[in-house]
PDB file of N, CA and C in Angstrom:
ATOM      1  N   UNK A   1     114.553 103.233  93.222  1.00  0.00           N
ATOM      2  CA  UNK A   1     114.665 103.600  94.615  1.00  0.00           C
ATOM      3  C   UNK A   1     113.449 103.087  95.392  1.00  0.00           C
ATOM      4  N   UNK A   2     112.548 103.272  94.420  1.00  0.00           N
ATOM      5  CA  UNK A   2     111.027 102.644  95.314  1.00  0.00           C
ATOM      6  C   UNK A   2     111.119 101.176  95.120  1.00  0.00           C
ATOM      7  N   UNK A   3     111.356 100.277  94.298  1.00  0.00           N
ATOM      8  CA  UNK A   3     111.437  99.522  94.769  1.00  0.00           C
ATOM      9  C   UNK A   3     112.468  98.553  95.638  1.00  0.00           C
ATOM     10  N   UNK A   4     114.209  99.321  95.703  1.00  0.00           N
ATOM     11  CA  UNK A   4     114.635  99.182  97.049  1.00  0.00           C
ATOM     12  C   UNK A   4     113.966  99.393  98.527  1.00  0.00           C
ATOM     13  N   UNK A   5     113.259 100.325  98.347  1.00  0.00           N
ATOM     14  CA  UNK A   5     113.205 100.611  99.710  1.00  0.00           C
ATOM     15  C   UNK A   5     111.805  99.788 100.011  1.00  0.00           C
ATOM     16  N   UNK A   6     110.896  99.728  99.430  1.00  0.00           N
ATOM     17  CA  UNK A   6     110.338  98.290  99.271  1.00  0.00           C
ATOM     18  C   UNK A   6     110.447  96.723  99.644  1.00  0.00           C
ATOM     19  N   UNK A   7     111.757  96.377  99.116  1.00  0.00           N
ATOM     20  CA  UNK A   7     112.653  95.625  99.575  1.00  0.00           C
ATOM     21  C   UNK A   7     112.775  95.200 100.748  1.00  0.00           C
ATOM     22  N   UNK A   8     113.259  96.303 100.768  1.00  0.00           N
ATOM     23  CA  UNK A   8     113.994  96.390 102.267  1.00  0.00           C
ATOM     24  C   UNK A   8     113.022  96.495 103.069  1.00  0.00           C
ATOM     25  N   UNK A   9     111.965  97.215 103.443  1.00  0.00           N
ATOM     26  CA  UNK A   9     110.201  97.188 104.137  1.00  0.00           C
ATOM     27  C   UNK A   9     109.917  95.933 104.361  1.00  0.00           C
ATOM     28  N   UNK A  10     109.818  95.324 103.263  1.00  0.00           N
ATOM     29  CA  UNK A  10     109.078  93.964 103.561  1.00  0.00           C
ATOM     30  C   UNK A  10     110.287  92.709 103.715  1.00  0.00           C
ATOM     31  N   UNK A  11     111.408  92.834 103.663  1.00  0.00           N
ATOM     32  CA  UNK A  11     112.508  91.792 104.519  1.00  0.00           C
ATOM     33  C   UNK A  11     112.405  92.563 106.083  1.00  0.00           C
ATOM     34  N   UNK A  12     112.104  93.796 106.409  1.00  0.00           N
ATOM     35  CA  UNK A  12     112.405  93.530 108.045  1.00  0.00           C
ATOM     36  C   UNK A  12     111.094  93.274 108.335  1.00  0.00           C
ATOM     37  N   UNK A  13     110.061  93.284 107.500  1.00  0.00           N
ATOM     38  CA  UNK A  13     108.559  92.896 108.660  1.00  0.00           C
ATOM     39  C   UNK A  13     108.380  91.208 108.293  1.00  0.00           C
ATOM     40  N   UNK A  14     109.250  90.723 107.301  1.00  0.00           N
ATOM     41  CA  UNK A  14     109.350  89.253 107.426  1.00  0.00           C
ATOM     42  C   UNK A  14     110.293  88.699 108.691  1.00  0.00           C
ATOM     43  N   UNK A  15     111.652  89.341 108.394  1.00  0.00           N
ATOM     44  CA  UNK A  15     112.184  89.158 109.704  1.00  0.00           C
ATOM     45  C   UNK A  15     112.103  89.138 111.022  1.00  0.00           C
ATOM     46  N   UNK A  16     111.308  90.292 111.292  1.00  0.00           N
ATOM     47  CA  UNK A  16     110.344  90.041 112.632  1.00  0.00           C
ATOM     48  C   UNK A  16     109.573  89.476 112.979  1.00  0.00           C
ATOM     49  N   UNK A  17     108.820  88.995 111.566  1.00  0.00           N
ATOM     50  CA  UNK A  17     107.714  87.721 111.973  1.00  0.00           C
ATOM     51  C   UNK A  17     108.364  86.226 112.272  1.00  0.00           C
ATOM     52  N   UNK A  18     109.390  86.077 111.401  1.00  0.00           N
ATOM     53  CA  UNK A  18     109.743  84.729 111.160  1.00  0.00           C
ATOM     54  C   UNK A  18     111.408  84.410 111.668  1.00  0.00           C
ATOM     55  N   UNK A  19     112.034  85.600 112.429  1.00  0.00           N
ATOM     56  CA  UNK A  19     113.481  85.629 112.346  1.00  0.00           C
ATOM     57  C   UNK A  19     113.342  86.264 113.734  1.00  0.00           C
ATOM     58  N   UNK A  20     112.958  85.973 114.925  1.00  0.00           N
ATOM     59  CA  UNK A  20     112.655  86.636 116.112  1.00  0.00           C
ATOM     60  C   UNK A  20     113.695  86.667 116.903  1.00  0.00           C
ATOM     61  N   UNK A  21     114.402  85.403 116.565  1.00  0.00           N
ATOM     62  CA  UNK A  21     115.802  85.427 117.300  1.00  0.00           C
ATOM     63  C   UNK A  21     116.610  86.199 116.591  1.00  0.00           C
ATOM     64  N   UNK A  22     116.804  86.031 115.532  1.00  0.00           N
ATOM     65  CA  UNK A  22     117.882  86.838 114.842  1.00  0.00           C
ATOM     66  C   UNK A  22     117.565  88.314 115.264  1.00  0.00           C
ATOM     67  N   UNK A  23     116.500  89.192 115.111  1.00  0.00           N
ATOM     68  CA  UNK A  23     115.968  90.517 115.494  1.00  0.00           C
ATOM     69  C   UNK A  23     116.229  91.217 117.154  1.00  0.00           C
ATOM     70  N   UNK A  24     116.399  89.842 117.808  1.00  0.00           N
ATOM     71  CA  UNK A  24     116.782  89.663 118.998  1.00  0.00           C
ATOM     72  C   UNK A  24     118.025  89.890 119.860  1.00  0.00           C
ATOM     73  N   UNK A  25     118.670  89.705 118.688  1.00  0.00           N
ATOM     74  CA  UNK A  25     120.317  89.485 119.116  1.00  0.00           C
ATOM     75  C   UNK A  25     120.561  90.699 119.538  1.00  0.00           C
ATOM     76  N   UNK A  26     121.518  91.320 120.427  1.00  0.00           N
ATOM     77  CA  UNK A  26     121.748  92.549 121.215  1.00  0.00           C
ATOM     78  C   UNK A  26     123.345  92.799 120.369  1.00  0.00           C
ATOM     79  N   UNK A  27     123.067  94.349 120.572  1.00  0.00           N
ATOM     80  CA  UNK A  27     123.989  95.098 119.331  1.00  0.00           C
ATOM     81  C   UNK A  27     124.851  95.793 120.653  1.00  0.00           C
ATOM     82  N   UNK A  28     124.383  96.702 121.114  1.00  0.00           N
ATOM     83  CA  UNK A  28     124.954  97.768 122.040  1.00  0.00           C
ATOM     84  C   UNK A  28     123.517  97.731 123.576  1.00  0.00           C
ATOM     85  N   UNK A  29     124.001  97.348 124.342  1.00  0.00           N
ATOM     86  CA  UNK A  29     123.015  97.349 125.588  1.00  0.00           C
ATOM     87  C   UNK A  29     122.058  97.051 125.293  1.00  0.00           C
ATOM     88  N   UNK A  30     121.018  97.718 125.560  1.00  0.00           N
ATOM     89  CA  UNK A  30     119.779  97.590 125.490  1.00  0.00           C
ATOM     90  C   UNK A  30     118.883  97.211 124.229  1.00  0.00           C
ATOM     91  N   UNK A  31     119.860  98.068 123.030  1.00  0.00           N
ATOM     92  CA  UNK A  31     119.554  97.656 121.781  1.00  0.00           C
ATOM     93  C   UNK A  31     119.686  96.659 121.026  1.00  0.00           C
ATOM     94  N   UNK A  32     118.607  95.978 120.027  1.00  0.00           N
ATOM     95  CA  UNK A  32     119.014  94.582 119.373  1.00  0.00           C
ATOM     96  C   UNK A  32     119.138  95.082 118.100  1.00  0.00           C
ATOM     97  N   UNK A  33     119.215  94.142 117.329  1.00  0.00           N
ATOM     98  CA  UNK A  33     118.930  93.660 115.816  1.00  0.00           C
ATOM     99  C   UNK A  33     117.933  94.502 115.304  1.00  0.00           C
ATOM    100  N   UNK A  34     116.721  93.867 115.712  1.00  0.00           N
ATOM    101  CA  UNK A  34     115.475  94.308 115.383  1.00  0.00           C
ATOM    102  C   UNK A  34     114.974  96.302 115.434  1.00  0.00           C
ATOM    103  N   UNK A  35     115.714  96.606 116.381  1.00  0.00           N
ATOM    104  CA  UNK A  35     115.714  97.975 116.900  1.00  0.00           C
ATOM    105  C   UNK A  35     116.539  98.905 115.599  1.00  0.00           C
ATOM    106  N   UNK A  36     117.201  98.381 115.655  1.00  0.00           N
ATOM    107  CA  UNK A  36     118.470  99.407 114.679  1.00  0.00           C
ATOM    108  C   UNK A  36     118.054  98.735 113.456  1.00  0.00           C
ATOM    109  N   UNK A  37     117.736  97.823 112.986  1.00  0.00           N
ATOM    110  CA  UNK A  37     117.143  97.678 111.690  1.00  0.00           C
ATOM    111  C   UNK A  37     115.692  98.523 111.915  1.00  0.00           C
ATOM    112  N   UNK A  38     114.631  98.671 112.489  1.00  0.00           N
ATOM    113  CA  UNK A  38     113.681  99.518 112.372  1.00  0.00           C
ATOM    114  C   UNK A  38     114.122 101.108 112.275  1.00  0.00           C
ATOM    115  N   UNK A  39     114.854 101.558 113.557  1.00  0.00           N
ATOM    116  CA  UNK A  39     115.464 103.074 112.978  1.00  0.00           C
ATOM    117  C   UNK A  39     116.111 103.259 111.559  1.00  0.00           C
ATOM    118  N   UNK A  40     116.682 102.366 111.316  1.00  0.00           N
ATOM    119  CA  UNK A  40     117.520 102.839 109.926  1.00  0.00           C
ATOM    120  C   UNK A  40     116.149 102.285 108.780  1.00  0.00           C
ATOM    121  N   UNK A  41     115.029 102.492 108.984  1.00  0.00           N
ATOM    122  CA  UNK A  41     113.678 102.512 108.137  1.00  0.00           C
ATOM    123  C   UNK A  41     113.686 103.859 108.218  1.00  0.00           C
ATOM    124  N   UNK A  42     113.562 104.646 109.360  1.00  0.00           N
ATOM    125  CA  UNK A  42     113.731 106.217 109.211  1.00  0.00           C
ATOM    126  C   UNK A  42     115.037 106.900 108.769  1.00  0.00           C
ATOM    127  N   UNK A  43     116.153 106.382 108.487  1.00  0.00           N
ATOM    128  CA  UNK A  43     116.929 106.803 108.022  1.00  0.00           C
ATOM    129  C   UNK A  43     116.845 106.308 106.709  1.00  0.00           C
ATOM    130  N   UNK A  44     116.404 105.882 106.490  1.00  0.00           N
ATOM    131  CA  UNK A  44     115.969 105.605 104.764  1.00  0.00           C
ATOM    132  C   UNK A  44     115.333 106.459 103.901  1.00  0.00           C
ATOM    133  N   UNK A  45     114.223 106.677 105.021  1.00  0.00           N
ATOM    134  CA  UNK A  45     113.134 107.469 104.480  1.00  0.00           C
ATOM    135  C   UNK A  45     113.488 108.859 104.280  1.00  0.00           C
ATOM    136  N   UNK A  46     114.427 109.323 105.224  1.00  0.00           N
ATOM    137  CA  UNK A  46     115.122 111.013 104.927  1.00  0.00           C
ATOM    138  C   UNK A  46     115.953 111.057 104.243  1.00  0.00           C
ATOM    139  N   UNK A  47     116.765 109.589 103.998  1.00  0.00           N
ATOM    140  CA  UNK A  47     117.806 109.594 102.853  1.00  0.00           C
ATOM    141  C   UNK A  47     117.245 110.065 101.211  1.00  0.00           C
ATOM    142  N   UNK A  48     116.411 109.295 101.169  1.00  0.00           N
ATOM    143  CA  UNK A  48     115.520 109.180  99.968  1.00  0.00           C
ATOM    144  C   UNK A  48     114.680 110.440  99.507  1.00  0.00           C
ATOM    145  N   UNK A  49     114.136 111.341 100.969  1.00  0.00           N
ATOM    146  CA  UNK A  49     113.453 112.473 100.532  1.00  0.00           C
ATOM    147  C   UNK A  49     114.653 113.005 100.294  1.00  0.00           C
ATOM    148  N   UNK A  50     115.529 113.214 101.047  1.00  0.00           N
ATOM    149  CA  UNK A  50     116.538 114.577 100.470  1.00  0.00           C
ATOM    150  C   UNK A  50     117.188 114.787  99.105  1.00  0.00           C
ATOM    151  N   UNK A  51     117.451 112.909  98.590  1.00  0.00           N
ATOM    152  CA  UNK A  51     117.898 112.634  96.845  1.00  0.00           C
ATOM    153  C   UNK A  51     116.933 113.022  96.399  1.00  0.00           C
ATOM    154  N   UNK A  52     115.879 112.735  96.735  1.00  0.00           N
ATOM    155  CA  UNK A  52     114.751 113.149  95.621  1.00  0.00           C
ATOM    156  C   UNK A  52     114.682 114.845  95.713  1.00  0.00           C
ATOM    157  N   UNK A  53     114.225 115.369  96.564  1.00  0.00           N
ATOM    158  CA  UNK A  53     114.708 116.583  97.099  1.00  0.00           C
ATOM    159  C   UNK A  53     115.523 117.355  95.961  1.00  0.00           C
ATOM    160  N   UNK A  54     117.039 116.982  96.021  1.00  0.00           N
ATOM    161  CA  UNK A  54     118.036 117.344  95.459  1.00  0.00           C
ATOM    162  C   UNK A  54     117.707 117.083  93.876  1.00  0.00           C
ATOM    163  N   UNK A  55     117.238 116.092  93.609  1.00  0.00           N
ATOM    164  CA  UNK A  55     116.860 115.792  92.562  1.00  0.00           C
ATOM    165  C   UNK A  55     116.123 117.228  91.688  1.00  0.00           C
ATOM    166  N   UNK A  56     115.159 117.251  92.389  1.00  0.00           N
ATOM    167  CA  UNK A  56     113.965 117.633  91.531  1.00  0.00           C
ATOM    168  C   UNK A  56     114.378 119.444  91.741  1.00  0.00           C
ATOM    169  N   UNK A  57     114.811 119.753  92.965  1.00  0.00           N
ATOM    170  CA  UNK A  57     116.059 121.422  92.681  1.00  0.00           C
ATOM    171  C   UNK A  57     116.377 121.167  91.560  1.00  0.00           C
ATOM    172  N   UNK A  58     117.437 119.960  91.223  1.00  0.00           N
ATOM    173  CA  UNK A  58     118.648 120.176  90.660  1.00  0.00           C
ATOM    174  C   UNK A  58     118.275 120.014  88.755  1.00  0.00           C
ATOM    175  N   UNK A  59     117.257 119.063  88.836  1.00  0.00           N
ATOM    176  CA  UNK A  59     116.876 118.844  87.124  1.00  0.00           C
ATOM    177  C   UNK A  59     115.183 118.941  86.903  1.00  0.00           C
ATOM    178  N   UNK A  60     114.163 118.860  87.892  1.00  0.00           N
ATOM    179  CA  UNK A  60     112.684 119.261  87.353  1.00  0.00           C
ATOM    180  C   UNK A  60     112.492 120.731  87.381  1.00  0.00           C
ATOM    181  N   UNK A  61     112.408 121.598  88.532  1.00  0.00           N
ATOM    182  CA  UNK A  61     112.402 122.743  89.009  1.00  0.00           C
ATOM    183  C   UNK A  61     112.376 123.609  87.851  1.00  0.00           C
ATOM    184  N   UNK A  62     113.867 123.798  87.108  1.00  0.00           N
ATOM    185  CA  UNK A  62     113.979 124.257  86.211  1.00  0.00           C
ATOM    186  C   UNK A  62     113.549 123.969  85.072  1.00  0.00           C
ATOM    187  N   UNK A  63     113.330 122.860  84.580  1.00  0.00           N
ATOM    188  CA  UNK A  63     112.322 122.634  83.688  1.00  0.00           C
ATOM    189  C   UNK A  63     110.395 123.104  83.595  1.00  0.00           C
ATOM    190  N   UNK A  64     110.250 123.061  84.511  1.00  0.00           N
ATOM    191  CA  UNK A  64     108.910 123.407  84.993  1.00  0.00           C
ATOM    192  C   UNK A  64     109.069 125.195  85.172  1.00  0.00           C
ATOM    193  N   UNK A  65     109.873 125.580  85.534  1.00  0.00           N
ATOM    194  CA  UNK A  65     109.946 127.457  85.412  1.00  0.00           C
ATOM    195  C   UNK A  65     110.380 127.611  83.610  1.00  0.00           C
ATOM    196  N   UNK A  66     110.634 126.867  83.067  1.00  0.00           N
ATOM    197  CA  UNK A  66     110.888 127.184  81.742  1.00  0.00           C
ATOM    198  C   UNK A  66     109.431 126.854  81.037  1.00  0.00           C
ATOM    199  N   UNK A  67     108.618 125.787  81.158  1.00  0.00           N
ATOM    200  CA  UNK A  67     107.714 125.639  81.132  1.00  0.00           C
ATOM    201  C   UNK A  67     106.577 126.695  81.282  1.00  0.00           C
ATOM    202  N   UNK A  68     106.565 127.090  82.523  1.00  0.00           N
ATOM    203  CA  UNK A  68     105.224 128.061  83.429  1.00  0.00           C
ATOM    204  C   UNK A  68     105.695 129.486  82.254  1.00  0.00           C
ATOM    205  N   UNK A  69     106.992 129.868  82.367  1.00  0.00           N
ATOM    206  CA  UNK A  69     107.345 131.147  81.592  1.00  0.00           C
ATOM    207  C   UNK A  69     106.442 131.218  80.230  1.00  0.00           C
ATOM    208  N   UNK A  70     107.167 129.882  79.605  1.00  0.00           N
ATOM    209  CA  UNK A  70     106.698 129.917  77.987  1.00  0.00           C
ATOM    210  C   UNK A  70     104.868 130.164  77.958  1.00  0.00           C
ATOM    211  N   UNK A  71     104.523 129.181  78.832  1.00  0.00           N
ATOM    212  CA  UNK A  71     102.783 129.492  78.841  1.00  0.00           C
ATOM    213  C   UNK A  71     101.972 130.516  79.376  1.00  0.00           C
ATOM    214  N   UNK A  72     103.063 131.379  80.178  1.00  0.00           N
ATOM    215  CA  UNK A  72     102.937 132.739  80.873  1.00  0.00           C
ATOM    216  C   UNK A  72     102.730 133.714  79.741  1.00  0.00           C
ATOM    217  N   UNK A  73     104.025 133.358  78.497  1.00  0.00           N
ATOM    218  CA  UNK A  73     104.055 134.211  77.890  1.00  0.00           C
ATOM    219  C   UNK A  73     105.207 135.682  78.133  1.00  0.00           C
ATOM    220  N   UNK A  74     106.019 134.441  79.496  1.00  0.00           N
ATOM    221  CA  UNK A  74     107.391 135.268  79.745  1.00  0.00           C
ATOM    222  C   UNK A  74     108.379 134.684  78.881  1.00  0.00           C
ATOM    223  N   UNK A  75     109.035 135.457  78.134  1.00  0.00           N
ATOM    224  CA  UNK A  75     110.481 134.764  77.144  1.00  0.00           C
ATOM    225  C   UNK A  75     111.658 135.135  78.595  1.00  0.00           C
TER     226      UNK A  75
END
């Protein structure tokens, strides 16, 4: 996942350097290329916390309270 989103980071800050027209091109009014490829960087980034998120509820969490118990000395 990190290194998708990686990926993907460093193709739109190449694209903007070197692809100005393409970044340029107009999507909906006011908005281009370049615009809605930068927002969906923040939609990446909440995508990714919430899997991970879900993740670590769904399979560390509980491992780590089974953990803390045993060294607690809670069965």
């Amino acid at each position: 996942m990190t290194v998708a989103f990686l990926v993907w980071y460093f193709a739109y800050v190449l694209l903007s350097t070197y692809a100005e027209h393409l970044m340029a091109t107009p999507v909906f009014g006011n908005l281009n290329l370049g615009l809605l490829l930068g927002f969906s960087q923040f939609a990446m980034t909440f995508l990714i916390t919430w899997l991970y998120i879900r993740h670590a509820n769904k399979n560390l969490d509980p491992i780590s309270q089974k953990l803390r118990d045993e060294l607690e000395g809670e069965n």
